[in-house]
N, C-alpha and C. Protein backbone atom coordinates (compact mmCIF):
# COMPACT_ATOMS: atom_id res chain seq x y z
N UNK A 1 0.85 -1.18 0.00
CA UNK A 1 0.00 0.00 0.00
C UNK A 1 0.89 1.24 0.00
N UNK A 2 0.41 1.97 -0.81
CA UNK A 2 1.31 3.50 -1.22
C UNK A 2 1.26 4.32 -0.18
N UNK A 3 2.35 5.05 0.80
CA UNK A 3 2.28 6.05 2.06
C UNK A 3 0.81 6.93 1.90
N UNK A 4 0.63 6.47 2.89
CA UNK A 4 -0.75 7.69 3.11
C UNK A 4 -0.33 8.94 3.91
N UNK A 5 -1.23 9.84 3.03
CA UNK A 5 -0.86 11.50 3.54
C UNK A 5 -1.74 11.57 5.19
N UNK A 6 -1.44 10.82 5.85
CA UNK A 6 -2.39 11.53 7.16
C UNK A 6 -1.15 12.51 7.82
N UNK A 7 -2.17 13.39 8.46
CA UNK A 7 -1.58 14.42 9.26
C UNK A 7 -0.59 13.89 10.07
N UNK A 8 0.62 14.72 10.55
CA UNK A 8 1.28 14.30 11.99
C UNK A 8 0.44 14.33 13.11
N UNK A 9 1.00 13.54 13.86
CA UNK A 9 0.09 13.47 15.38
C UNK A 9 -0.20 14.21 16.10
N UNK A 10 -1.32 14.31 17.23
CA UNK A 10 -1.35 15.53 17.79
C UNK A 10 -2.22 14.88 19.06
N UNK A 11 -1.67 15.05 20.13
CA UNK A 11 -2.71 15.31 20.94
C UNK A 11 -3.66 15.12 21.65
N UNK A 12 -4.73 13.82 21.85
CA UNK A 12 -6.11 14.08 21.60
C UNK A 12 -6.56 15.53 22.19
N UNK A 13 -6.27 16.17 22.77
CA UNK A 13 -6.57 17.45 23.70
C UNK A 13 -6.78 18.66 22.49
N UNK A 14 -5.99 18.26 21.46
CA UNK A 14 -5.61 19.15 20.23
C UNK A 14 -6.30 18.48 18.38
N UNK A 15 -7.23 17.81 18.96
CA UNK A 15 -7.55 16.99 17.85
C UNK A 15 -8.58 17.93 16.87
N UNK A 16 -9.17 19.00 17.41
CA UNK A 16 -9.98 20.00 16.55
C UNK A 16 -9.43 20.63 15.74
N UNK A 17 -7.65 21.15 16.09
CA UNK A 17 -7.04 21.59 15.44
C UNK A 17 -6.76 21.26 14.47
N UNK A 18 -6.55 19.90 14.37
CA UNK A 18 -6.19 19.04 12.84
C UNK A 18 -6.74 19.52 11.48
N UNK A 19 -5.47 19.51 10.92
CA UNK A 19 -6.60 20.08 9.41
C UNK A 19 -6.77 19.43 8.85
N UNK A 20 -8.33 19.38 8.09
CA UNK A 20 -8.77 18.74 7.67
C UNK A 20 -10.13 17.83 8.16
N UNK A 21 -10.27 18.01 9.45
CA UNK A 21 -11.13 17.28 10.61
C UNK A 21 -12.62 17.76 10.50
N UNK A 22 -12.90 18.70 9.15
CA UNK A 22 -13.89 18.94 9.05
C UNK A 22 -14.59 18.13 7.52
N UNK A 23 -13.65 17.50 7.14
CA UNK A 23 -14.12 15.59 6.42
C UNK A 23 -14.33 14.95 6.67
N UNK A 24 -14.47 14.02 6.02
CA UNK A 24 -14.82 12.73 6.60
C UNK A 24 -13.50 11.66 6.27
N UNK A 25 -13.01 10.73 7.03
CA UNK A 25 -11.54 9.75 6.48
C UNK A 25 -11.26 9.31 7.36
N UNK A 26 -9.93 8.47 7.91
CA UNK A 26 -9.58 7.57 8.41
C UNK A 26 -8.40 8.29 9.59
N UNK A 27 -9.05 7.27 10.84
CA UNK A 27 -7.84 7.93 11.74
C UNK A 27 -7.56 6.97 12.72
N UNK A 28 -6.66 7.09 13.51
CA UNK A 28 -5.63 5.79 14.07
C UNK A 28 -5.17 6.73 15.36
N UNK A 29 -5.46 5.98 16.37
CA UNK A 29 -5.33 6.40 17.98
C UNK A 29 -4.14 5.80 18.70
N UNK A 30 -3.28 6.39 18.71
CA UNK A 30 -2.40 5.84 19.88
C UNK A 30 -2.41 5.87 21.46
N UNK A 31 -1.31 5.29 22.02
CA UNK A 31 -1.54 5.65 23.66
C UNK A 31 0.00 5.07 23.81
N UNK A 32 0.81 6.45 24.38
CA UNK A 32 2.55 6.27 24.55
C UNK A 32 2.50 7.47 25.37
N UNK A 33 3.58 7.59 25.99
CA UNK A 33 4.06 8.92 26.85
C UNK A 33 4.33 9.93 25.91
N UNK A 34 5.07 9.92 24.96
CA UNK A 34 5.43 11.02 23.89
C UNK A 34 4.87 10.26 22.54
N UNK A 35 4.76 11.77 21.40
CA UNK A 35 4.17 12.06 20.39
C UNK A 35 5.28 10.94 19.58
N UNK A 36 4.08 9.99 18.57
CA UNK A 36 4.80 8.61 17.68
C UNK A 36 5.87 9.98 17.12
N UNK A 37 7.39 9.10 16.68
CA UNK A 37 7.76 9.28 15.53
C UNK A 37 7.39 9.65 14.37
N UNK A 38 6.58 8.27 13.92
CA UNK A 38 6.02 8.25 12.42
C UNK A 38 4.28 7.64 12.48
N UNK A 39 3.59 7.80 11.58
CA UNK A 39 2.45 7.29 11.73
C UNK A 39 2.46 5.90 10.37
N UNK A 40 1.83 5.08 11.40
CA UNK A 40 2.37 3.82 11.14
C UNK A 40 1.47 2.49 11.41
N UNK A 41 0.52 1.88 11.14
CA UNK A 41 -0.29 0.76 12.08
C UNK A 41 0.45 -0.17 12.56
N UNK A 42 1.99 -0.48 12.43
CA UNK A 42 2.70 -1.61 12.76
C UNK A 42 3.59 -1.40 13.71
N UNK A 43 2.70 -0.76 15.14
CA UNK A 43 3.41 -0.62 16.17
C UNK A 43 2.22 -1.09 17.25
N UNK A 44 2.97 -1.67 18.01
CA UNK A 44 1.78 -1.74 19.19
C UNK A 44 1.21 -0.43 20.15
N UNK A 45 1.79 0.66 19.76
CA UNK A 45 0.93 1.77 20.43
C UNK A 45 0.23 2.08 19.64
N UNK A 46 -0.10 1.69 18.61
CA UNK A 46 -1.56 1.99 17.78
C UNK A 46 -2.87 1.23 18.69
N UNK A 47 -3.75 2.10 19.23
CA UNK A 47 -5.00 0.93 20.23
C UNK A 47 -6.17 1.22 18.97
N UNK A 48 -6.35 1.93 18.20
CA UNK A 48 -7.86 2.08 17.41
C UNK A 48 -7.03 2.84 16.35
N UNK A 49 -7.83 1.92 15.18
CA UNK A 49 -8.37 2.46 13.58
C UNK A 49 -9.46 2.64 13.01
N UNK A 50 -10.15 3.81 12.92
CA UNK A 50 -11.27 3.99 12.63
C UNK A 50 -12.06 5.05 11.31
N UNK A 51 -12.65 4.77 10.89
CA UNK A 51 -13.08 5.92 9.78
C UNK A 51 -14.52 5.98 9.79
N UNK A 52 -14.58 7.10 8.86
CA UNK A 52 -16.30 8.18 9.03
C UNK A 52 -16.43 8.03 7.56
N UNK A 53 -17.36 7.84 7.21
CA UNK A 53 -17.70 8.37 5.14
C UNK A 53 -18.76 9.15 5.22
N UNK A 54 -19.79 9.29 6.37
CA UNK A 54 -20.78 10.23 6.02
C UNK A 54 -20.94 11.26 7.30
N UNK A 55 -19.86 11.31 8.06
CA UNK A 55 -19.82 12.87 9.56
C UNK A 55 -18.97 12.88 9.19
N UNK A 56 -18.59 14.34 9.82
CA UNK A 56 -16.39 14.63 9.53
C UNK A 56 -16.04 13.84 10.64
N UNK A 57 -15.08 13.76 10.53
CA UNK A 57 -13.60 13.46 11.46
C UNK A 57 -14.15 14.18 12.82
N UNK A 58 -14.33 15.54 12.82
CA UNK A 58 -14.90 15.89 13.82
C UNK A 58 -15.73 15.67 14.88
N UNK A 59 -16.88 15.31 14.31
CA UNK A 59 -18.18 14.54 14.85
C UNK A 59 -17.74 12.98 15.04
N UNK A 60 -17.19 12.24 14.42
CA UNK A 60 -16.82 11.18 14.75
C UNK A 60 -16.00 11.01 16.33
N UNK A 61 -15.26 12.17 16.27
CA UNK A 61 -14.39 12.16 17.34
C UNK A 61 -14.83 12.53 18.80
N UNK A 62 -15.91 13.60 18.16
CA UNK A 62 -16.98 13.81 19.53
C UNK A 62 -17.57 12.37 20.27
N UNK A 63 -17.90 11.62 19.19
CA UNK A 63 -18.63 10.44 19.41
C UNK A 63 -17.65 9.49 20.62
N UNK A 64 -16.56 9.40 19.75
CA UNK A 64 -15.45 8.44 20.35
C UNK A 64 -15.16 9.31 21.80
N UNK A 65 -15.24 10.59 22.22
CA UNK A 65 -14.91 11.03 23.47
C UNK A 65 -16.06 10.90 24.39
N UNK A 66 -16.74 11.21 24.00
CA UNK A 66 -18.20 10.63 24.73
C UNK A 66 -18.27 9.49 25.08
N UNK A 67 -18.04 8.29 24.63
CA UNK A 67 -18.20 7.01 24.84
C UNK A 67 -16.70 6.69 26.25
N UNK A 68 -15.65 7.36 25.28
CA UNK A 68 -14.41 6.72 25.93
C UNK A 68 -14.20 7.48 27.26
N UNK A 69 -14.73 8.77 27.46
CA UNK A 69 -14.10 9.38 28.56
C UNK A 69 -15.45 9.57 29.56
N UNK A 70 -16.65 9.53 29.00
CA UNK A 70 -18.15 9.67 29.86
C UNK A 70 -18.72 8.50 30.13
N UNK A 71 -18.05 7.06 29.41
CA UNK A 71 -19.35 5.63 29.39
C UNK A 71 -20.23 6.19 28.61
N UNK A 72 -20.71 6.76 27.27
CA UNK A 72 -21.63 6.87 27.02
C UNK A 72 -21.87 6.90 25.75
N UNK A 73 -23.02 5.73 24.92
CA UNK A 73 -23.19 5.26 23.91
C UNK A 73 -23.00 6.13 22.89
N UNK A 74 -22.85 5.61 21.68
CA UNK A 74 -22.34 6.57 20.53
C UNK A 74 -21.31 5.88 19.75
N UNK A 75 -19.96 4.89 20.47
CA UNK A 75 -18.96 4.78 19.53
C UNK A 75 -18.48 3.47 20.04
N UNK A 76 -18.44 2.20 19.76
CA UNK A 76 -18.34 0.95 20.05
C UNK A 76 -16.70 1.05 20.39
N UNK A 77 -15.37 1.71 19.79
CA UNK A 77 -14.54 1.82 20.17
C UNK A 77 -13.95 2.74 21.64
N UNK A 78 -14.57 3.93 21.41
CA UNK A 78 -14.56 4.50 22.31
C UNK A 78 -15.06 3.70 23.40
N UNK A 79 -16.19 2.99 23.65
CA UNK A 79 -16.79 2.30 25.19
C UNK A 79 -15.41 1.12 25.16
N UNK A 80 -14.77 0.52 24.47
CA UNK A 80 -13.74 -0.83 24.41
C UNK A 80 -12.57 0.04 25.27
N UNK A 81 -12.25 1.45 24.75
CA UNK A 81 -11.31 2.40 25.61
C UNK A 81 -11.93 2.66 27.02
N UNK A 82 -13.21 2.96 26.92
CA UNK A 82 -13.04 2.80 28.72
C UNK A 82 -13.36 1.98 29.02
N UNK A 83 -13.44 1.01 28.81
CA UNK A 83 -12.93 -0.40 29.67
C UNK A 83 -11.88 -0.55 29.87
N UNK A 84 -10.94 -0.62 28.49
CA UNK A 84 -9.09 -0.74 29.19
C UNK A 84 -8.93 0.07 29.58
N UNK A 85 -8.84 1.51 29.56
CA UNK A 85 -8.78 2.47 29.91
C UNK A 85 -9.32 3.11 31.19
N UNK A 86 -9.79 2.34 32.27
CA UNK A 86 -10.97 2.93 33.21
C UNK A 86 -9.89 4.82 33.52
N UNK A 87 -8.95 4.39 34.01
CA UNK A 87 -8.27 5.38 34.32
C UNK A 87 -8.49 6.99 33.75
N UNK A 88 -8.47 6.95 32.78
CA UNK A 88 -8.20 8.36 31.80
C UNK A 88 -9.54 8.85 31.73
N UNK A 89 -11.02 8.27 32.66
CA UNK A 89 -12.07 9.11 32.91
C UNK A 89 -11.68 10.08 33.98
N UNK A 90 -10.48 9.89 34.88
CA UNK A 90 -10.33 10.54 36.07
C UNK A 90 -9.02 10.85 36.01
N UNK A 91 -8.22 11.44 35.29
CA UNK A 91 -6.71 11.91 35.74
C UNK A 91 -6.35 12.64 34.30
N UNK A 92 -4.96 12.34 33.99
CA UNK A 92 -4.06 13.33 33.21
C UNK A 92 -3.58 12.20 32.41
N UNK A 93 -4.38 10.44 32.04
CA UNK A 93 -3.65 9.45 31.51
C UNK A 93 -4.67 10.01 30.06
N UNK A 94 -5.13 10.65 29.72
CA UNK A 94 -5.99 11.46 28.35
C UNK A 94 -4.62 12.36 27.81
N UNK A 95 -3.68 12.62 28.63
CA UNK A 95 -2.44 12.69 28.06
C UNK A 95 -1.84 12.40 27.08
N UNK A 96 -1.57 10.92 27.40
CA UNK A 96 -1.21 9.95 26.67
C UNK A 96 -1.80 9.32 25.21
N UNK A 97 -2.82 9.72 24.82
CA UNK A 97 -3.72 9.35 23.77
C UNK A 97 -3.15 10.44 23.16
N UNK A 98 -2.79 10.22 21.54
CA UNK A 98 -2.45 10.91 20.19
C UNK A 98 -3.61 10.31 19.38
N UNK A 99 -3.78 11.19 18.27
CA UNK A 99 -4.23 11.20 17.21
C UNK A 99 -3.59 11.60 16.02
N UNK A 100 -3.71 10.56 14.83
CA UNK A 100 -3.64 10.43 13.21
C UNK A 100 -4.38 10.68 12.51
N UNK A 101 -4.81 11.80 11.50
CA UNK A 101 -6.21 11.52 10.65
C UNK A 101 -5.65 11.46 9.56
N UNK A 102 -6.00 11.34 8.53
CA UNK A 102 -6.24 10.95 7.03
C UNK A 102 -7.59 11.23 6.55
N UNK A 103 -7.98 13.06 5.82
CA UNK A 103 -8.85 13.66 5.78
C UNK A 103 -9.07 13.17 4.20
N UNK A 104 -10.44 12.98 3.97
CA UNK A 104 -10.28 12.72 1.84
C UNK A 104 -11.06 13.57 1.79
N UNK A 105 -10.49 14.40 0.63
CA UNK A 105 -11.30 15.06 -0.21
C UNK A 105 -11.49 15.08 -1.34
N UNK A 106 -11.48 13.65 -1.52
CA UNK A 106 -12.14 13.18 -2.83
C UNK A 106 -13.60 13.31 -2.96
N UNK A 107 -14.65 13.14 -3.95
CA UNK A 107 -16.13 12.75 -3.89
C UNK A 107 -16.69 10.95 -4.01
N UNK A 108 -17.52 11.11 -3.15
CA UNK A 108 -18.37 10.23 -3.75
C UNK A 108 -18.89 9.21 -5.06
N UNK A 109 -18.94 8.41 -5.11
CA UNK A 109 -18.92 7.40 -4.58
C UNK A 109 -17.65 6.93 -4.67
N UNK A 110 -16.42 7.51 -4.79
CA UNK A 110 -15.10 6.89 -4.67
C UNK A 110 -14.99 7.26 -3.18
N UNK A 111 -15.17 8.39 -2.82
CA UNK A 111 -14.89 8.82 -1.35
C UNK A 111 -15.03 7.76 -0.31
N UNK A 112 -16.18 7.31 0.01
CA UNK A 112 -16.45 5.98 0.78
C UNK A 112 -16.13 5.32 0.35
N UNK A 113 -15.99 4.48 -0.85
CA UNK A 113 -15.12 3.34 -0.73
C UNK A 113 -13.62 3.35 -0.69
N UNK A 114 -12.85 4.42 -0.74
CA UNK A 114 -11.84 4.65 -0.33
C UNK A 114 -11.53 4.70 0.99
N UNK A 115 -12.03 5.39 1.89
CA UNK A 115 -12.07 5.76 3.05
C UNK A 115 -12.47 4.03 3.54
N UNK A 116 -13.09 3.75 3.56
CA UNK A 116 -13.15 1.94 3.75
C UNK A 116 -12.36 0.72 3.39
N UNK A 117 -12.04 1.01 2.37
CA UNK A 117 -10.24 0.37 1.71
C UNK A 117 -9.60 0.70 2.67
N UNK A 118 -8.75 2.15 3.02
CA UNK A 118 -7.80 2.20 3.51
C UNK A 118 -7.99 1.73 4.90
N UNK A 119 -9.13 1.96 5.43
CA UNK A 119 -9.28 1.89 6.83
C UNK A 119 -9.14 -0.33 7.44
N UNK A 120 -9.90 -0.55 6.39
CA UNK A 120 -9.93 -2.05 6.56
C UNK A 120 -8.28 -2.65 6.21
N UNK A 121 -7.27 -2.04 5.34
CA UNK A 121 -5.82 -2.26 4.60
C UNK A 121 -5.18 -1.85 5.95
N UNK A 122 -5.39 -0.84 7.07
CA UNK A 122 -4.53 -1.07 7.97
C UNK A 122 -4.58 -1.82 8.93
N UNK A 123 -5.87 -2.03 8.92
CA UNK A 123 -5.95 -3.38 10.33
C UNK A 123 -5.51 -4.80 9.60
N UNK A 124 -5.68 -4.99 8.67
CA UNK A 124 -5.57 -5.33 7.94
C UNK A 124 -3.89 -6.08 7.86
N UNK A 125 -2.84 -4.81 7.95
CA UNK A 125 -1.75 -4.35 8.27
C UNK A 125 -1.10 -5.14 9.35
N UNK A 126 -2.21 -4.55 10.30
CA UNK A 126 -1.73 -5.02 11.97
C UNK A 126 -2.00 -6.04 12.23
N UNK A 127 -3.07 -6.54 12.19
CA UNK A 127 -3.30 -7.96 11.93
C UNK A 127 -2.62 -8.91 11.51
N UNK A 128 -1.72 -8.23 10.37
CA UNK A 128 -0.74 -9.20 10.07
C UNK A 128 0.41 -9.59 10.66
N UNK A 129 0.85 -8.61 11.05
CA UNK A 129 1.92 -8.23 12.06
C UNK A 129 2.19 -8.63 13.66
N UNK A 130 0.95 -8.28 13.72
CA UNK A 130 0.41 -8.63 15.54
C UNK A 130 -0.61 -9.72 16.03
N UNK A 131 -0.71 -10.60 14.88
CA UNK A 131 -2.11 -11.59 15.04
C UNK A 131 -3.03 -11.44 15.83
N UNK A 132 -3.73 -9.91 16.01
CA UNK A 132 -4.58 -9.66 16.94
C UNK A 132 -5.02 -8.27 16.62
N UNK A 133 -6.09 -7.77 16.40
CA UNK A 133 -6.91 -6.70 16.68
C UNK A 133 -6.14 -5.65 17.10
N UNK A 134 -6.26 -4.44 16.79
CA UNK A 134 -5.91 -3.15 17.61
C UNK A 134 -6.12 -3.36 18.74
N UNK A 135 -6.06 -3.32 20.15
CA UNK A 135 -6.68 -2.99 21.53
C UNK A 135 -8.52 -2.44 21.31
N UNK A 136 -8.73 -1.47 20.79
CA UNK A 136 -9.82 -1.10 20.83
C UNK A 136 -10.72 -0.93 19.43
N UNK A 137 -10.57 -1.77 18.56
CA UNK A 137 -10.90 -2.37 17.34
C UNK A 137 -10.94 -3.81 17.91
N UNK A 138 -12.86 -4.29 17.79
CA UNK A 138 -13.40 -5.28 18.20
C UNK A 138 -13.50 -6.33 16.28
N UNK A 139 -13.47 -5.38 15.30
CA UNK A 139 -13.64 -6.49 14.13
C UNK A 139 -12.65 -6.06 13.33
């Protein structure tokens, strides 16, 4: 698979900033003390790969913080994070969580199935690598 243009990492605290976050595309969650190197699915601090084809990046991400940091329905990954995660509803371990996006601004009907290619090609990735699921990627 040909390097994908996703943004450098940032943050989750700083994830609005991202440009581009007002598309819809593919994005990949880490959890390390410091900001990845490189963005990459073939590391084990990758915990979630996930993509949007019809909310931006934005709204998706609302979803995933709601679930992961409140318990509260909306994002099947996000609730898998607070379970491993109980911690980072109550402290400074929300620190530790970065974000990757990969914004398309291509159209329709290539748009979604792109955005679904790539997203399924990196677990895909890891899977191969790690014979096991992201952490918080259940399929």
């Amino acid at each position: 698979m040909p390097r994908l243009p996703f943004q450098p990492w940032a943050r989750w605290r700083n994830r609005d900033q991202i440009d581009g976050c007002e598309l819809p595309g593919v994005y990949m969650l880490a959890k390390c003390r410091r900001r990845p190197s490189r963005i990459h699915p073939l590391t084990k601090q990758i915990i979630y790969i996930g993509e949007t084809c019809n909310q931006t990046l934005r709204a998706r991400w609302r979803q995933f913080h709601r679930s992961a940091f409140e318990g509260k329905p909306g994002h099947s990954g996000g609730l898998t994070h607070a379970f491993h995660f109980p911690r980072c509803r109550m402290n400074s371990d929300v620190d530790k969580l970065f974000i990757a996006a990969l914004p398309v601004r291509i159209e329709d009907p290539y748009r979604s199935a792109y955005i679904r290619y790539v997203e399924r090609q990196l677990i895909w990735e890891y899977l191969q690598r790690f014979g096991e699921f992201p952490l918080c990627n259940q399929r």
